[in-house]
Protein backbone atom coordinates (compact mmCIF):
# COMPACT_ATOMS: atom_id res chain seq x y z
CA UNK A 1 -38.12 -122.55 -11.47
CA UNK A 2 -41.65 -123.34 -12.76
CA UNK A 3 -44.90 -123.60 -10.72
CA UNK A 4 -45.69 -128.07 -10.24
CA UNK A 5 -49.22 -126.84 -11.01
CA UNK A 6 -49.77 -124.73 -14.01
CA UNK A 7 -46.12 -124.36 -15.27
CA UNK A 8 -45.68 -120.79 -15.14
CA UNK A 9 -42.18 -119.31 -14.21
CA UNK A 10 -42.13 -118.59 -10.45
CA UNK A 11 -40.93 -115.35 -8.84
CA UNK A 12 -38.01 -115.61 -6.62
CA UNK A 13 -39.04 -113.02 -3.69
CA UNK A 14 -42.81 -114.71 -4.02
CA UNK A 15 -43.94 -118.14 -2.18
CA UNK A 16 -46.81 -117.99 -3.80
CA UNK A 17 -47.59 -119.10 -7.45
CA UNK A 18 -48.73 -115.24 -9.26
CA UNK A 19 -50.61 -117.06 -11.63
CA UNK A 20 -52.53 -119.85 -10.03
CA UNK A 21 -52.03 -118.80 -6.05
CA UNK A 22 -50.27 -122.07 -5.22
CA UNK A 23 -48.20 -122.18 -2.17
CA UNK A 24 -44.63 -123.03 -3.45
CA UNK A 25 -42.54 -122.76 -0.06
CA UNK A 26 -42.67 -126.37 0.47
CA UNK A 27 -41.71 -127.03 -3.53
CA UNK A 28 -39.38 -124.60 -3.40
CA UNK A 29 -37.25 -126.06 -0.37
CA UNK A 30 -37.92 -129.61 -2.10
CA UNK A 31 -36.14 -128.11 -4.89
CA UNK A 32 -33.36 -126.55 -3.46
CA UNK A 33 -32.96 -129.78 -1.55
CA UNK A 34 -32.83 -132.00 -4.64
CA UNK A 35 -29.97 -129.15 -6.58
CA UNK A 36 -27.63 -129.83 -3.36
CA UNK A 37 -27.87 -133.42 -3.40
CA UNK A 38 -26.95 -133.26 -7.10
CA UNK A 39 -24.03 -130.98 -6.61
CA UNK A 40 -22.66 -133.68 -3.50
CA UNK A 41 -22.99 -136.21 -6.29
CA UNK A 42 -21.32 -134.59 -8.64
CA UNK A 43 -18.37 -133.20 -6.38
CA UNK A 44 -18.43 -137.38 -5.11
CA UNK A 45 -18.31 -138.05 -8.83
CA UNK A 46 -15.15 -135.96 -9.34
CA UNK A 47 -13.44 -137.45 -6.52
CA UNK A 48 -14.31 -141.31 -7.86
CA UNK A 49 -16.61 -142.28 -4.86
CA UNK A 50 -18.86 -143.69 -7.17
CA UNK A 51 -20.89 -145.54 -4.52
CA UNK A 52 -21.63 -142.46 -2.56
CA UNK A 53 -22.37 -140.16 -6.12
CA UNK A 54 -24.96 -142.92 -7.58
CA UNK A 55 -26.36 -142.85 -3.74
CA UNK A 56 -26.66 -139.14 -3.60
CA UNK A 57 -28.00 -138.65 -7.30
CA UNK A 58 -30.30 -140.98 -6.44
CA UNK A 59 -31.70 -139.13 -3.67
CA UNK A 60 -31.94 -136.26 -5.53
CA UNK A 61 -34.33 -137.77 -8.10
CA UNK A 62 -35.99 -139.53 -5.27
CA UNK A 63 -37.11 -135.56 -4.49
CA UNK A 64 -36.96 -134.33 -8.34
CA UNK A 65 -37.19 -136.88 -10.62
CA UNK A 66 -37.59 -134.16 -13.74
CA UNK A 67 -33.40 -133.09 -12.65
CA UNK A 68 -32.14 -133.99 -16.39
CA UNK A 69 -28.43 -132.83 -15.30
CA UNK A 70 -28.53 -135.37 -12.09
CA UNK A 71 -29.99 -138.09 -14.32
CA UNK A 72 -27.28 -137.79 -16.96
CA UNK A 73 -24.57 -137.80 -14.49
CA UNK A 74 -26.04 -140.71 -13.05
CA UNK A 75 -25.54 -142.72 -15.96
CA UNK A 76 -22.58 -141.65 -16.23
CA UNK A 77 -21.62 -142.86 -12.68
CA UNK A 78 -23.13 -146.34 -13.74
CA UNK A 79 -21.27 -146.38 -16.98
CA UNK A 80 -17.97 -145.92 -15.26
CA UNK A 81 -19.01 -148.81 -12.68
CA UNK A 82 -19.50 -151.25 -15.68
CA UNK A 83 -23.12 -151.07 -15.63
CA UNK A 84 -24.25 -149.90 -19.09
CA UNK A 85 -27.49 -151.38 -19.15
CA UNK A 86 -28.29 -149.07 -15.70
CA UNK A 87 -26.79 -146.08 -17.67
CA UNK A 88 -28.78 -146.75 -20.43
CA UNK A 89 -31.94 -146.72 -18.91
CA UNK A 90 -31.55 -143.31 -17.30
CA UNK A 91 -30.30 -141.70 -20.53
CA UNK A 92 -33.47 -143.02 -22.25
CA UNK A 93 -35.62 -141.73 -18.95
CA UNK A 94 -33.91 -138.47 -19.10
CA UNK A 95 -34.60 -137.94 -23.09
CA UNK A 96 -38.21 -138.71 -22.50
CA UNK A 97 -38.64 -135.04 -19.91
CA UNK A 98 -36.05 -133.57 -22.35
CA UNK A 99 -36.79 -133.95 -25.94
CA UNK A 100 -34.40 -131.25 -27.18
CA UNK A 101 -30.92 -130.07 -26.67
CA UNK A 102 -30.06 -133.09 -24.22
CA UNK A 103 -26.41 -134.17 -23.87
CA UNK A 104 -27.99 -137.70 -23.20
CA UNK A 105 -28.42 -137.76 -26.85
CA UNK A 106 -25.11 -138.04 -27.07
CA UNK A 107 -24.69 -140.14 -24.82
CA UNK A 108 -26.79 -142.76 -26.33
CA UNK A 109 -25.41 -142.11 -29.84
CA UNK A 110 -21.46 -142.78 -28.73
CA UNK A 111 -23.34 -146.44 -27.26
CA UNK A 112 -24.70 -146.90 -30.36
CA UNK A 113 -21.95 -146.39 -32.53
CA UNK A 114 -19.12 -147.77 -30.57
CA UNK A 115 -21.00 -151.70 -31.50
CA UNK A 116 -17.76 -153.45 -30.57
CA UNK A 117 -17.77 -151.92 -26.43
CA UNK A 118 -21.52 -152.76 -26.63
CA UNK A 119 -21.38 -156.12 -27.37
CA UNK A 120 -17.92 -156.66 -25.34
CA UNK A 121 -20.56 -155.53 -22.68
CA UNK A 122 -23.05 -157.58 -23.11
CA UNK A 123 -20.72 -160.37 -23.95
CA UNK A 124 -18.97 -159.82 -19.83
CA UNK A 125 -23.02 -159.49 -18.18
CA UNK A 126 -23.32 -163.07 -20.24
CA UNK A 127 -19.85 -164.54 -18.67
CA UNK A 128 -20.52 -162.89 -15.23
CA UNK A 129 -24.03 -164.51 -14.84
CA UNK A 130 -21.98 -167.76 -15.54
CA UNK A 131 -19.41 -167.50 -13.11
CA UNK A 132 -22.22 -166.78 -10.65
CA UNK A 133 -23.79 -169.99 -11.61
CA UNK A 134 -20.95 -171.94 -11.69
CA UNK A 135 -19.60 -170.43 -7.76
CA UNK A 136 -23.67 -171.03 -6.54
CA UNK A 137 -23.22 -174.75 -8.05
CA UNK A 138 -19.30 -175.26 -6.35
CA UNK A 139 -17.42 -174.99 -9.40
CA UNK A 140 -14.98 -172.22 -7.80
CA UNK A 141 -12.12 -172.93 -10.03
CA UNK A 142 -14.82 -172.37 -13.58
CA UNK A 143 -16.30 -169.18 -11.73
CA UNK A 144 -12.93 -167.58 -11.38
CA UNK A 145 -11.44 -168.36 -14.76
CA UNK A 146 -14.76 -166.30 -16.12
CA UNK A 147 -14.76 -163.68 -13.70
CA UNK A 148 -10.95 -163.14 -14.86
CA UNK A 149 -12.29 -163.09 -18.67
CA UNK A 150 -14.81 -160.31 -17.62
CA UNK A 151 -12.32 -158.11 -16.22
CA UNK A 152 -10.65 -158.37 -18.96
CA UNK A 153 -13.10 -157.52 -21.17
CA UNK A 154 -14.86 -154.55 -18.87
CA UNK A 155 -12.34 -153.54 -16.88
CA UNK A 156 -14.54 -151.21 -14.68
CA UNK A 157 -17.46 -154.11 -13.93
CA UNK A 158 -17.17 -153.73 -10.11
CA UNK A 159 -19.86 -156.60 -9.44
CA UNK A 160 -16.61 -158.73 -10.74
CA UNK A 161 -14.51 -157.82 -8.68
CA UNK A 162 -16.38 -158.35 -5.53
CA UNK A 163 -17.44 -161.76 -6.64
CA UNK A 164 -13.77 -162.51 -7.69
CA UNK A 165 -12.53 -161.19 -3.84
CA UNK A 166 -15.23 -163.86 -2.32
CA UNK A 167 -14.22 -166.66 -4.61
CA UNK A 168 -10.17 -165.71 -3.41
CA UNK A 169 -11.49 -165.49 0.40
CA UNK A 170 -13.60 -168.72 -0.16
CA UNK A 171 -9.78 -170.80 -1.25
CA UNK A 172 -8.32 -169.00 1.43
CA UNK A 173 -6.22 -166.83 -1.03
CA UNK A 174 -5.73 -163.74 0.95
CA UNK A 175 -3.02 -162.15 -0.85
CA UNK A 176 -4.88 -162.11 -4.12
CA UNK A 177 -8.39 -161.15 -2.90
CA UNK A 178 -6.42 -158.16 -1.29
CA UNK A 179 -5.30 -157.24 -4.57
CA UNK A 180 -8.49 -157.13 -6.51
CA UNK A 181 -10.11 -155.01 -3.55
CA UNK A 182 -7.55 -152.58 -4.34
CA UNK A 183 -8.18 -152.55 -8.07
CA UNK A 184 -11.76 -152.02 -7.61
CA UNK A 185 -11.21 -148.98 -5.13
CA UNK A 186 -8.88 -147.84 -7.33
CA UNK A 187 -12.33 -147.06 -10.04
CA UNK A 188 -14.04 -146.60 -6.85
CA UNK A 189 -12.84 -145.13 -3.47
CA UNK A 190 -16.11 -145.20 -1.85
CA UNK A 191 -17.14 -148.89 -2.92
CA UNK A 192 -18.93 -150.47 0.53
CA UNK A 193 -18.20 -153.79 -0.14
CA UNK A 194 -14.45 -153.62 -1.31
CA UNK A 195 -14.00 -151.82 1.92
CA UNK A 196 -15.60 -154.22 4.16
CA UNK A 197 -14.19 -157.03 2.61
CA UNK A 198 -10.75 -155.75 3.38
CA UNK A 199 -11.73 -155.09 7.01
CA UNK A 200 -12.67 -158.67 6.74
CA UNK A 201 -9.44 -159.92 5.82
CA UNK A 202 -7.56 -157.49 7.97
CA UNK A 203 -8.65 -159.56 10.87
CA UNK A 204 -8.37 -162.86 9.29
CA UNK A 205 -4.62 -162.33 8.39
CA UNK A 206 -2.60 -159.25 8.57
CA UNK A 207 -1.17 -158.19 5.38
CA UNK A 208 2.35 -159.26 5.80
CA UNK A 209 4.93 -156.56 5.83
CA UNK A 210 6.92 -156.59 2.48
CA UNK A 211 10.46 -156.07 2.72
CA UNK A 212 12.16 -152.49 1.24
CA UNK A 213 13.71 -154.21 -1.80
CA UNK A 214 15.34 -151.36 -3.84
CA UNK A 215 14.60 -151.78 -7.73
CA UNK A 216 18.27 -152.30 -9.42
CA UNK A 217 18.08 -150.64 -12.58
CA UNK A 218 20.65 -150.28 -15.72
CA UNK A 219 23.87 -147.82 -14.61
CA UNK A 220 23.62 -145.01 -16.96
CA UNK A 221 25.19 -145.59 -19.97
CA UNK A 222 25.78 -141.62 -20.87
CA UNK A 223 29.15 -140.66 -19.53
CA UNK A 224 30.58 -137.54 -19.49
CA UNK A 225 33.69 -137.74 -21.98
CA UNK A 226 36.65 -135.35 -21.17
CA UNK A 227 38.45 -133.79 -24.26
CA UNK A 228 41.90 -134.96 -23.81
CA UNK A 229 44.00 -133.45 -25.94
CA UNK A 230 45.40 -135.23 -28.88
CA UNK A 231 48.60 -135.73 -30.08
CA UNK A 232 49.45 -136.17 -33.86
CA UNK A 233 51.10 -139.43 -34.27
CA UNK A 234 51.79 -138.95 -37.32
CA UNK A 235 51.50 -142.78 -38.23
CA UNK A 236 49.13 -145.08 -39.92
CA UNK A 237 49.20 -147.15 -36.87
CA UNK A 238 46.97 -144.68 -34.31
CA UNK A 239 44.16 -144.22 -36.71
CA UNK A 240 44.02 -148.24 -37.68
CA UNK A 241 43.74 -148.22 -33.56
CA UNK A 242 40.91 -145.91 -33.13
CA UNK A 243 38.94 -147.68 -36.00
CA UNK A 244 39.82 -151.04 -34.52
CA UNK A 245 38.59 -149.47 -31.17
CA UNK A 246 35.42 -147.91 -32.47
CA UNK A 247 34.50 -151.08 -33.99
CA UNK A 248 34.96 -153.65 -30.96
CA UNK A 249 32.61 -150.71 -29.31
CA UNK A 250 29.94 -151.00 -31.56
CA UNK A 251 30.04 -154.69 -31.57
CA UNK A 252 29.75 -154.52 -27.30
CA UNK A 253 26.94 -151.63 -28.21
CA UNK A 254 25.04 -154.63 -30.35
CA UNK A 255 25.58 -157.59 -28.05
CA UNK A 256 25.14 -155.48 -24.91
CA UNK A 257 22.04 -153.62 -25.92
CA UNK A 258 20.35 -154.61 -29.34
CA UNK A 259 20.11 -158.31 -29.23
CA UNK A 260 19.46 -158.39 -25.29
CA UNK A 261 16.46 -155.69 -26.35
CA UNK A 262 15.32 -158.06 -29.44
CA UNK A 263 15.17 -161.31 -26.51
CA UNK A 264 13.16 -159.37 -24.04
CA UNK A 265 10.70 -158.45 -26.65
CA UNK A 266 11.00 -162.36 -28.41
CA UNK A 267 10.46 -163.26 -24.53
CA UNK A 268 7.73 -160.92 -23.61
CA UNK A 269 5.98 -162.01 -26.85
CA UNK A 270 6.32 -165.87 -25.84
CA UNK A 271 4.90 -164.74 -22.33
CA UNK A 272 2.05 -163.54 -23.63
CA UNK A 273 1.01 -166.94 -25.79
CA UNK A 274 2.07 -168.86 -23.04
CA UNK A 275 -0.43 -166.90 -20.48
CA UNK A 276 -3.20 -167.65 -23.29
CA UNK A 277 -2.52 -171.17 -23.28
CA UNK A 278 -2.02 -171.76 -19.93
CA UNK A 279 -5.34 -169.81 -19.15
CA UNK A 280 -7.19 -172.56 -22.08
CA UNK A 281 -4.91 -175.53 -19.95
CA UNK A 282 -6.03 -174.28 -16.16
CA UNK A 283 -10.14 -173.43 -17.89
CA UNK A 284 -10.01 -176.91 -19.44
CA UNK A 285 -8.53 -179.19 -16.09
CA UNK A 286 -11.08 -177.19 -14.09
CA UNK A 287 -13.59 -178.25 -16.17
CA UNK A 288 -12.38 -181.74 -15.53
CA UNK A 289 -11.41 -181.65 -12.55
CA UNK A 290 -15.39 -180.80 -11.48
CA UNK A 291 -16.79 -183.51 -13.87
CA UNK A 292 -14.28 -186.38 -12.24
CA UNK A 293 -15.88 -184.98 -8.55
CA UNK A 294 -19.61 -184.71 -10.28
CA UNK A 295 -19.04 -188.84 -11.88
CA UNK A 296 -18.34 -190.01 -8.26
CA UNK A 297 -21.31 -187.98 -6.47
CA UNK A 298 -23.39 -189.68 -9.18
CA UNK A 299 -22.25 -192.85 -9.02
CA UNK A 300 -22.63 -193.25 -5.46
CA UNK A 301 -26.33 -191.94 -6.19
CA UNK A 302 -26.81 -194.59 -8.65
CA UNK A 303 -25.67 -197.22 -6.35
CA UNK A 304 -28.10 -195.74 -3.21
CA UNK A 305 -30.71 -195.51 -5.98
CA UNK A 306 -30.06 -199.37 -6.97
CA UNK A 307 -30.01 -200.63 -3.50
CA UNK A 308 -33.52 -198.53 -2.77
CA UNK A 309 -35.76 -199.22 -5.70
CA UNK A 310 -36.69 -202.90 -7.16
CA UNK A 311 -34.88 -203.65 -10.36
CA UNK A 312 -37.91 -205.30 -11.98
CA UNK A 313 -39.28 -201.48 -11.65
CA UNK A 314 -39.83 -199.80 -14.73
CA UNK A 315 -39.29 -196.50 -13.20
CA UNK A 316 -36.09 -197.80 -11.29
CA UNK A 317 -34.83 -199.11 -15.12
CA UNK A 318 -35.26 -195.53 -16.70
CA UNK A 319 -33.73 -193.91 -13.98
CA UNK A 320 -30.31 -196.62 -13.59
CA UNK A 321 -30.40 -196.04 -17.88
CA UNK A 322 -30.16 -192.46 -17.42
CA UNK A 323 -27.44 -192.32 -15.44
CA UNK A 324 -25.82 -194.74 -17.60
CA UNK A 325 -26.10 -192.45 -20.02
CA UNK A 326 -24.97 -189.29 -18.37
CA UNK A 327 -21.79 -191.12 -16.72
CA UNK A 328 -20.64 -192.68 -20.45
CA UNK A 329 -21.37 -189.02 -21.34
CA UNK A 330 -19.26 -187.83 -18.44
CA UNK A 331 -16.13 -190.31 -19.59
CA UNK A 332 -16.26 -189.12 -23.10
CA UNK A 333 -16.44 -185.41 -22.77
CA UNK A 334 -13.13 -186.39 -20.29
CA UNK A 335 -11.62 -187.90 -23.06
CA UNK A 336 -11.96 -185.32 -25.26
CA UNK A 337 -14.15 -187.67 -27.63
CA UNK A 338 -16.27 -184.74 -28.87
CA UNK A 339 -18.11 -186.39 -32.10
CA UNK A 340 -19.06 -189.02 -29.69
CA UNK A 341 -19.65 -186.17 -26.62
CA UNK A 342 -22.38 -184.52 -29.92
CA UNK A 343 -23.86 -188.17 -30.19
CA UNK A 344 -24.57 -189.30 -26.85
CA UNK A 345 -25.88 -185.62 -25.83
CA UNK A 346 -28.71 -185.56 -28.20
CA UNK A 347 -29.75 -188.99 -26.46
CA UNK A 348 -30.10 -187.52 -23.17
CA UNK A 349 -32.71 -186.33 -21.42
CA UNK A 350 -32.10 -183.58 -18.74
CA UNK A 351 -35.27 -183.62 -16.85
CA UNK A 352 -34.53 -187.76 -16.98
CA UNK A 353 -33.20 -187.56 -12.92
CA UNK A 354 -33.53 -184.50 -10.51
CA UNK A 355 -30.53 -185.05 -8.40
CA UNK A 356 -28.17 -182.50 -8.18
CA UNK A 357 -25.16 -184.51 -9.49
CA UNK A 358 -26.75 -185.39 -12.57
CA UNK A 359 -27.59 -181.89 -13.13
CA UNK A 360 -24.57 -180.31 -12.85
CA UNK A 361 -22.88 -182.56 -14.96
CA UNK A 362 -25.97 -182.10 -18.05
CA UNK A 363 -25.76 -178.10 -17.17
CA UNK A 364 -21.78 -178.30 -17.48
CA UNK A 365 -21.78 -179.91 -21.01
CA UNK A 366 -24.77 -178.13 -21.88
CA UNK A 367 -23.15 -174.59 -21.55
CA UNK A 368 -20.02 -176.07 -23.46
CA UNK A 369 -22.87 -177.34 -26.12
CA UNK A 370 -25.00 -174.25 -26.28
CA UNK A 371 -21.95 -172.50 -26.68
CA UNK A 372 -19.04 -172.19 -28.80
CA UNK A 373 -16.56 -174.42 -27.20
CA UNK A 374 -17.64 -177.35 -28.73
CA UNK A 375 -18.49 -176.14 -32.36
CA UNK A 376 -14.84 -174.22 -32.02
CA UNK A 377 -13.12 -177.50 -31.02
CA UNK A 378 -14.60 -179.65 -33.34
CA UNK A 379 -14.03 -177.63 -36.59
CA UNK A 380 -10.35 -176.92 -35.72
CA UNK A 381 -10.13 -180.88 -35.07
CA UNK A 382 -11.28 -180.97 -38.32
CA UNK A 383 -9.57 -178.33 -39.71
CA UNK A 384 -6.33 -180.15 -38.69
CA UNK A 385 -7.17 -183.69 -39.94
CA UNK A 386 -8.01 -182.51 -43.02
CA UNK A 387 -4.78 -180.51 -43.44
CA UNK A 388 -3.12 -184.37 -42.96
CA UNK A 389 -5.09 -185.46 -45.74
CA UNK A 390 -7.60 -187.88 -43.89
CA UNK A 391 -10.84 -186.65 -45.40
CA UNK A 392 -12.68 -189.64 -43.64
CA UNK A 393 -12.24 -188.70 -40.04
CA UNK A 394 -12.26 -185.02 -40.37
CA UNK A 395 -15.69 -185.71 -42.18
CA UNK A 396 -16.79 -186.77 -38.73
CA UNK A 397 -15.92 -183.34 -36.85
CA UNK A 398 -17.41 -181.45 -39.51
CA UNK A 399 -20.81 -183.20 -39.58
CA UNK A 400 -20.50 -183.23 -35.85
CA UNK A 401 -20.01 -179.58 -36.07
CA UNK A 402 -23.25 -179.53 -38.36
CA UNK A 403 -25.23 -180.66 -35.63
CA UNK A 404 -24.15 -178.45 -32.91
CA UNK A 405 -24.41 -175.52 -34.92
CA UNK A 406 -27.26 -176.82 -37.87
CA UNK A 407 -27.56 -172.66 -39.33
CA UNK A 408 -23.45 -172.34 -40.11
CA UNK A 409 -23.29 -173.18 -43.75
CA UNK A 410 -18.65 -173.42 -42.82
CA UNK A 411 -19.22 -177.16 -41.95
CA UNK A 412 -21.70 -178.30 -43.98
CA UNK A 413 -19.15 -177.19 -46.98
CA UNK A 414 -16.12 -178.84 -44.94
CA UNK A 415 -17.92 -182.02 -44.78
CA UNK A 416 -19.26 -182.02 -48.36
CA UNK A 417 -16.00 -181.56 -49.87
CA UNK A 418 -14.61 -184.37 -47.60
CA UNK A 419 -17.48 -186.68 -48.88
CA UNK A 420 -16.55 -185.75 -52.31
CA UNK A 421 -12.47 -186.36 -51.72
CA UNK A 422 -13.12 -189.86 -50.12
CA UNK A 423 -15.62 -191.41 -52.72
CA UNK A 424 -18.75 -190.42 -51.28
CA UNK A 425 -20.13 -188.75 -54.20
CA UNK A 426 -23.87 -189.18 -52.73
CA UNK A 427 -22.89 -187.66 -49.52
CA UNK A 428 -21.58 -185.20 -51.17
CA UNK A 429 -24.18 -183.60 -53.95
CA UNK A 430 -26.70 -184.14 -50.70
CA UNK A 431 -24.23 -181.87 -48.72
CA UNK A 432 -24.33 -179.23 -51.67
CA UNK A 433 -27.68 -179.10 -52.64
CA UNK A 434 -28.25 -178.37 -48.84
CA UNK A 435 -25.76 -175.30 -49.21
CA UNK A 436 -27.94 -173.94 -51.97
CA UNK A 437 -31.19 -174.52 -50.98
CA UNK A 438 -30.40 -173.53 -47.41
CA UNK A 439 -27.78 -170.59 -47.40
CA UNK A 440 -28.19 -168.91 -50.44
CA UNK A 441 -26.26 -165.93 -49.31
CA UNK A 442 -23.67 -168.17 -48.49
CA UNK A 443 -19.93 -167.14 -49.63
CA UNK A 444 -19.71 -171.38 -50.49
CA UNK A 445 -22.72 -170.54 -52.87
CA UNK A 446 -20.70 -170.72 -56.21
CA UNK A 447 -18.11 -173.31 -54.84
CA UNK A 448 -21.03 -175.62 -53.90
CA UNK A 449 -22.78 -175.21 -57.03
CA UNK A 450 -19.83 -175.83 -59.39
CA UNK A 451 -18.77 -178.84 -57.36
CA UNK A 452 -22.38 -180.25 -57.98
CA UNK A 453 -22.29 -179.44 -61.85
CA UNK A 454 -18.85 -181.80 -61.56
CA UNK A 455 -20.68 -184.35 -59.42
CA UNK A 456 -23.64 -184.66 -62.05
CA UNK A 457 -26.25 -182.84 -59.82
CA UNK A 458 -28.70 -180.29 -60.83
């Protein structure tokens, strides 16, 4: 222990600093105190009450804030809660009053390197903020679609778990919010929340009392085979027997146990694609499902809006166009139009109207805009006309795809080489001469510039 004043190394049968005469019986026992509130959190830590270590490390830097050890654990509490960000910080705080020989060096290295659980990370805080958005605005069944991808992609982000529980409690889906409570004790015993939450639903239902069912499994197949003893035949006949027998056993052996083995797998396999597309089917006719219920709220607005304002108003025009607008915008998006979604969403103005109805639907498509739903659907819609030959319409998703997402040089190339295989040699040097002059790292560089040499261009 060093003296708070001039640094010096303190005795231990002294309360008094031998260098500078400061009184260190108060430090001392502030000391002391801080150590044992970092060994709690650390024996907390080993027994996965992560609540209760992060609470009692944080006490003890509340008293010491120069403990390196309790700072580093910290983190690491935080880490294993999902929260690298958190962790991060106090590994950087703890490598600024430790320069050398600190293990948060480490710490911050494995972050580093490991880009792929960083940005998986980052990529979950980005989906979890959405669901929150989506639950505050009363999209319940968009919020738990993206909590579900954010588990999946940080299994130990406890902050999803507790949102997911609410959203279950909210539809009155007992059963299931019991079962993500349990997950999340399961990375932490000591969670608060989780806990109350089940107390909660302990007195809204009982958990209902599931029957003993004893799991069935395969009789064993290993017998024990008794050497009889054998008697010499002395014929042709017994051994054409036992190879007749040996074969009809291998044949049960294959239908019994290979191919029933191949089908699970074949089966499990189909399972799995069938989960992924039913998970795009149920994120898709939730999406819907909130537009339909967002076109009627802001219908009936337009109407009380009509019957309020005079239709000679200029004002009163604007506003009745703008929800025009957003409602044809509505339909479209619905109909999975999405070159004429790209069209009419660059005409519209989201500041136009400030009701909440018109709002949530412009932030709805918006997100699916600003993101990469609608780039991804367009270019595989193109993708898959153009694999049927019809270099026309698949021109149309790929320039639609150029204006959602104007710095990918993928379909400006798509919809040049369309242009070129429909006639529209014009369209098509344009489209190439933008590939060079615009992405000349591009892997379409040389492809683009020998297709203009053939089209007469510079």
């Amino acid at each position: 222990m060093r003296c708070y004043r001039c640094n010096s190394k303190l005795s231990e049968n002294r309360d008094i600093c031998t260098k500078c005469g400061t009184d260190i019986r108060f430090y001392r026992k502030i000391i002391y105190t801080s150590n044992q509130y970092y060994n709690l959190g650390l024996m907390k830590a080993r027994a996965r009450d992560l609540t209760g270590a992060a609470e009692s490390l944080r006490t003890c830097l509340q008293l010491n804030k120069k403990n390196v050890n309790a700072r580093n654990l910290l983190g690491l509490v935080y880490y294993e809660m999902g929260e690298a960000a958190q962790a991060l910080k106090e590994w950087v705080i703890s490598k600024n009053y430790k320069y050398r020989n600190n293990i948060a060096d480490h710490y911050i290295q494995d972050l580093r390197d490991n880009r792929q659980a960083l940005d998986g990370m980052s990529h979950s805080i980005h989906k979890f903020n959405q669901a929150l958005e989506y639950a505050q605005t009363g999209a319940i069944d968009l919020a738990v679609i993206q909590l579900k991808k954010v588990i999946s992609v940080n299994p130990n982000m406890l902050k999803a778990y507790q949102l997911l529980a609410l959203l279950y409690i909210h539809q009155q889906k007992y059963d299931q919010a019991r079962s993500v409570l349990r997950k999340c004790l399961e990375i932490d015993r000591g969670n608060i929340c989780a806990i109350s939450y089940l107390k909660e639903l302990r007195k809204m239902r009982p958990a209902s009392k599931k029957k003993n069912r004893e799991v069935v499994g395969e009789t064993d197949r290993e017998e024990v085979i008794i050497p009889v003893r054998m008697r010499d035949y002395g014929s042709y006949l017994a051994s054409a027997i036992y190879i007749l027998l040996g074969a009809v056993i291998a044949l049960g052996i294959l239908y019994y146990v290979v191919i029933p083995g191949k089908e699970r797998e074949i089966a499990a396999q189909n399972k799995v694609d069938l989960s992924s597309y039913q998970e795009q089917y149920d994120e898709l006719n939730a999406t819907i499902r909130t537009l339909e219920d967002q076109i009627t709220q802001l219908e009936n607005e337009r109407a009380d809006m009509e019957s309020n304002l005079n239709s000679s108003n200029e004002e009163s025009s604007n506003i009745q166009a703008a929800y025009d607008r957003m409602l044809e915008l509505a339909n479209v998006y619905i109909a999975g139009d999405l070159v004429q979604t790209v069209s009419l969403y660059q005409q519209i103005d989201g500041s136009a109207v400030d009701t909440s109805s018109y709002q949530q639907i412009y932030n709805t498509v918006k997100a699916q805009y600003d993101g990469n739903e609608i780039y991804d659907a367009l270019m595989n819609q193109g993708n898959t006309t153009l694999g049927t030959g019809n270099f026309a319409q698949a021109m149309t998703y790929y320039e639609a795809a150029m204006t959602v997402k104007p710095d990918q040089d993928e379909p400006v190339y798509q919809a040049a080489w369309c242009a070129q295989n429909s006639g529209n040699a014009d369209r098509a040097r344009e489209l190439y001469q933008r590939i060079i002059t615009e992405f000349p790292r591009s892997s379409r560089y040389n492809d683009a510039a020998s297709h203009l040499r053939d089209l007469g261009g510079a």
